[in-house]
C-alpha atoms as a PDB file:
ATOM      1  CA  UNK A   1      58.263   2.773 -44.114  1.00  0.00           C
ATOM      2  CA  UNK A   2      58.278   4.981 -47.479  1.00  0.00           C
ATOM      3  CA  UNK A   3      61.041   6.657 -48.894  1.00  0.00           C
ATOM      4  CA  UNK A   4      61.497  10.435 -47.996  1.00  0.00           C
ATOM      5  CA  UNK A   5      62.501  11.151 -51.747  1.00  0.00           C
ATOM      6  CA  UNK A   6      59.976   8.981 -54.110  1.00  0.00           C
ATOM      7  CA  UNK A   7      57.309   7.857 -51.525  1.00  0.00           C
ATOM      8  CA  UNK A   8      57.665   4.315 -52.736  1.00  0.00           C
ATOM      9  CA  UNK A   9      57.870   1.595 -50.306  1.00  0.00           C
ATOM     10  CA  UNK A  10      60.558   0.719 -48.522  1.00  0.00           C
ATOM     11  CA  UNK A  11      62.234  -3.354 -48.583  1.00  0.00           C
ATOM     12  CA  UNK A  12      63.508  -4.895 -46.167  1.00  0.00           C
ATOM     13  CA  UNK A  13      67.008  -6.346 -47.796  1.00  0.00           C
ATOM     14  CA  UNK A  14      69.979  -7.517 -45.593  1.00  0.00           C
ATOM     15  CA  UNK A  15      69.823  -5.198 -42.629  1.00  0.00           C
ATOM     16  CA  UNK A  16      68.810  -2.035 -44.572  1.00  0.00           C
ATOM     17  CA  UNK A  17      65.589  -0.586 -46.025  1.00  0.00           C
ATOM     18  CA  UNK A  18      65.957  -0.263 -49.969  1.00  0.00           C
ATOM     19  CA  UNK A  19      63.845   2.110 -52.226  1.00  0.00           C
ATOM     20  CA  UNK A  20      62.880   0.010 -55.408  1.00  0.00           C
ATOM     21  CA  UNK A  21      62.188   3.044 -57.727  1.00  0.00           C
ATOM     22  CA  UNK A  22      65.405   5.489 -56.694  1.00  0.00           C
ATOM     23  CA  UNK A  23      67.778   3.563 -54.977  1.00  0.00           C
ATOM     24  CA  UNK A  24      67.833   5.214 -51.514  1.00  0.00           C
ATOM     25  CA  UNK A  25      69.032   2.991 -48.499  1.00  0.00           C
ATOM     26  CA  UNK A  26      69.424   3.118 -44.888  1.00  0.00           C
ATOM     27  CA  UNK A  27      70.259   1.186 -42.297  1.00  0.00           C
ATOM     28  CA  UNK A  28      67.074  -0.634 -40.188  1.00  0.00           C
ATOM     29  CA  UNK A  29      67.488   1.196 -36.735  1.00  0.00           C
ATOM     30  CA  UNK A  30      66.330  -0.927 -33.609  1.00  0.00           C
ATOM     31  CA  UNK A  31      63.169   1.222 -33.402  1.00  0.00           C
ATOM     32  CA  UNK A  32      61.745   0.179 -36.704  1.00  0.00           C
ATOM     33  CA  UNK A  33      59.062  -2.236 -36.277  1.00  0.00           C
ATOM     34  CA  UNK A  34      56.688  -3.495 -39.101  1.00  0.00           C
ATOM     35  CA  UNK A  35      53.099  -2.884 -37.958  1.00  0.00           C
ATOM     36  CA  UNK A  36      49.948  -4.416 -39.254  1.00  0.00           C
ATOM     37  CA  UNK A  37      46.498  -2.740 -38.093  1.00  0.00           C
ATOM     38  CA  UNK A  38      43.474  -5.210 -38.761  1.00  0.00           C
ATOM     39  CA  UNK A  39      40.229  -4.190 -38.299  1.00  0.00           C
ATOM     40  CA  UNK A  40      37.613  -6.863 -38.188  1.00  0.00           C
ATOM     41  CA  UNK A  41      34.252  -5.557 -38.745  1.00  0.00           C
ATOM     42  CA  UNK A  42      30.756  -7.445 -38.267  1.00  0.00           C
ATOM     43  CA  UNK A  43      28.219  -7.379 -40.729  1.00  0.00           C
ATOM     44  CA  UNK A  44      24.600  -7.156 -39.612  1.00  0.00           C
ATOM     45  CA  UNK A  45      22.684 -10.532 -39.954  1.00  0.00           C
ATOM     46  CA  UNK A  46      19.391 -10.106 -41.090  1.00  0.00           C
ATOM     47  CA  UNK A  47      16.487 -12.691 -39.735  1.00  0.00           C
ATOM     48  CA  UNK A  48      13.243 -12.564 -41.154  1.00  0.00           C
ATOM     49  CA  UNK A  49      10.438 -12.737 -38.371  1.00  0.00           C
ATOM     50  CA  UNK A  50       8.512 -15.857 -38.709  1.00  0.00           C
ATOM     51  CA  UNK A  51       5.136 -13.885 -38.046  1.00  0.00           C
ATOM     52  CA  UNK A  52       2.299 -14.280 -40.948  1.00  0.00           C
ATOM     53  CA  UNK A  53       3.490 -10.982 -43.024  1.00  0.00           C
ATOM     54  CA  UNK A  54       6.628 -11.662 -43.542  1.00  0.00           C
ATOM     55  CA  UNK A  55       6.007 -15.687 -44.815  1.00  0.00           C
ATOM     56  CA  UNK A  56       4.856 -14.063 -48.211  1.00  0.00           C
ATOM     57  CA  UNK A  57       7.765 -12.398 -49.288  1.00  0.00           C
ATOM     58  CA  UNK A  58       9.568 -15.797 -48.952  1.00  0.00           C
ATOM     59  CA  UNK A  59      10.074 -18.098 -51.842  1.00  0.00           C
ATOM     60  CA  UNK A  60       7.784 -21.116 -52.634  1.00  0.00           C
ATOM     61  CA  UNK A  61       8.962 -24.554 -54.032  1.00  0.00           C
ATOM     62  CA  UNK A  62       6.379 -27.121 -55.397  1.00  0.00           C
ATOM     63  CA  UNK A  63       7.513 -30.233 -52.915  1.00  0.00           C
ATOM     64  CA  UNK A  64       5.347 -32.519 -51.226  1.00  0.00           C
ATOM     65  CA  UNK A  65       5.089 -32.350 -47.240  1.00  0.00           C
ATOM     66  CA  UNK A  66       6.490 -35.195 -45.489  1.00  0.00           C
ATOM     67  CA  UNK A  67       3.255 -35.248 -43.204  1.00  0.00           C
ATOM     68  CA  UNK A  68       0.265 -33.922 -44.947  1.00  0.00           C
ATOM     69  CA  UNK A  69       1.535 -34.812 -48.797  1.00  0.00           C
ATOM     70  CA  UNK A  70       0.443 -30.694 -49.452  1.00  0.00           C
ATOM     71  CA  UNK A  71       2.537 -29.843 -52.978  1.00  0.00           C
ATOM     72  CA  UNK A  72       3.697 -26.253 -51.802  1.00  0.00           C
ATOM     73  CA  UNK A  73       5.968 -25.381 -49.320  1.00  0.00           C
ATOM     74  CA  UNK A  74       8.086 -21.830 -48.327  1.00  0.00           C
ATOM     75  CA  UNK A  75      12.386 -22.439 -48.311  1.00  0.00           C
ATOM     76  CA  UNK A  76      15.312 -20.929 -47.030  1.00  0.00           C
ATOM     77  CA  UNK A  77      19.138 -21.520 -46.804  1.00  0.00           C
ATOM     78  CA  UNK A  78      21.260 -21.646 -43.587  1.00  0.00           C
ATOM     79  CA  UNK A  79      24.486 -22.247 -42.690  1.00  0.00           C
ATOM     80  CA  UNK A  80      24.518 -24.762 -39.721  1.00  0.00           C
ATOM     81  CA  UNK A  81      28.154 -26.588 -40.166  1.00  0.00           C
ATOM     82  CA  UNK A  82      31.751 -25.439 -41.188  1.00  0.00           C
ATOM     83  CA  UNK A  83      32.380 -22.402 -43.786  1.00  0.00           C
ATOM     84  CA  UNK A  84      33.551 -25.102 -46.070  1.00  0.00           C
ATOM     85  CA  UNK A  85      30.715 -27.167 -46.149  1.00  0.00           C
ATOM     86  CA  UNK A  86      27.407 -26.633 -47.973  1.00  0.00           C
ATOM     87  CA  UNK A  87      24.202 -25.010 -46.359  1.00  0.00           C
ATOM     88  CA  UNK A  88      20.864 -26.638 -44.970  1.00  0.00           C
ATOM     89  CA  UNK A  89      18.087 -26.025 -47.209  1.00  0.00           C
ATOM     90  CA  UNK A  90      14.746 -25.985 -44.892  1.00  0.00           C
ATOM     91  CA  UNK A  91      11.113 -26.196 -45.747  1.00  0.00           C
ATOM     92  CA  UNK A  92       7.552 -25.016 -44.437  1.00  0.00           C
ATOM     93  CA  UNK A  93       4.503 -26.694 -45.464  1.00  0.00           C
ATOM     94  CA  UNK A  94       2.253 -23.154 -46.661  1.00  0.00           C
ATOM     95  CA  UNK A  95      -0.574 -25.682 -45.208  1.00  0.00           C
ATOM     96  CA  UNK A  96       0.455 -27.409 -42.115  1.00  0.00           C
ATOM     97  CA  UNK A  97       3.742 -25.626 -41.345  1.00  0.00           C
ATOM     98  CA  UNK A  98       5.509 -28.596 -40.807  1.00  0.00           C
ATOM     99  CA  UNK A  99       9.166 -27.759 -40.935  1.00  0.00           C
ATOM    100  CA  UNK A 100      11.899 -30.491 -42.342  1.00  0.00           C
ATOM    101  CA  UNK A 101      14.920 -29.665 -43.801  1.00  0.00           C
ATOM    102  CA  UNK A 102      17.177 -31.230 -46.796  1.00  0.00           C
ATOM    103  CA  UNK A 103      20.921 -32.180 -46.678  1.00  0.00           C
ATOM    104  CA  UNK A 104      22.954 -31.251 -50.145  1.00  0.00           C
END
C-alpha cells in the first residue's frame, strides 16, 4: 500500500499502516493483504552443434590425448552437479575425437 498524500510506502506497525515521510496512519482493514507477484523467466540455453563447422569456432588447449598422445585438443565447460559446485571441463582430441573430461 502507498500513502494517498506522499506516495511513500506504507509500514506495517502495530495494527495500522504508517507513512514514514508524513505521518499518515490508518488502521489495517481485514481486506488488506500483502501480495508478492514473481515472475520466473527462462533464459534460452544455447548448444553448439557438434557438426564439423561449428568445432572451429571452439577454443583449443595444447593437452595431450589420453589415447593417441595428439598435443591439441578443443574444450568446453558444463555444469553437471549442484549450482554450488564447480563445472566439468571436457576435451576433444582435434585428431581422434576422443572425448574425456577433467574434474576441478
Amino acid at each position: 500500500m502507498f500513502c494517498p498524500e506522499c506516495k511513500s510506502l506504507l509500514m506495517s506497525s502495530a495494527g495500522q499502516l504508517k507513512c514514514r515521510k508524513c505521518g499518515y496512519t490508518r488502521k489495517i482493514e481485514g481486506t488488506d493483504q500483502m501480495k508478492k507477484k514473481v515472475e520466473r523467466r527462462e533464459n534460452e540455453i544455447t548448444i553448439v552443434e557438434e557438426d564439423g563447422e561449428s568445432i572451429k569456432t571452439m577454443p583449443t588447449i595444447q593437452i595431450r590425448c589420453p589415447k593417441c598422445e595428439h598435443n591439441l585438443a578443443i574444450w568446453w565447460l558444463r555444469q553437471l552437479r549442484a549450482a554450488d559446485e564447480s563445472e566439468v571441463r571436457f576435451f576433444r582430441c582435434t585428431k581422434c575425437d576422443h572425448t574425456w573430461r577433467q574434474y576441478d
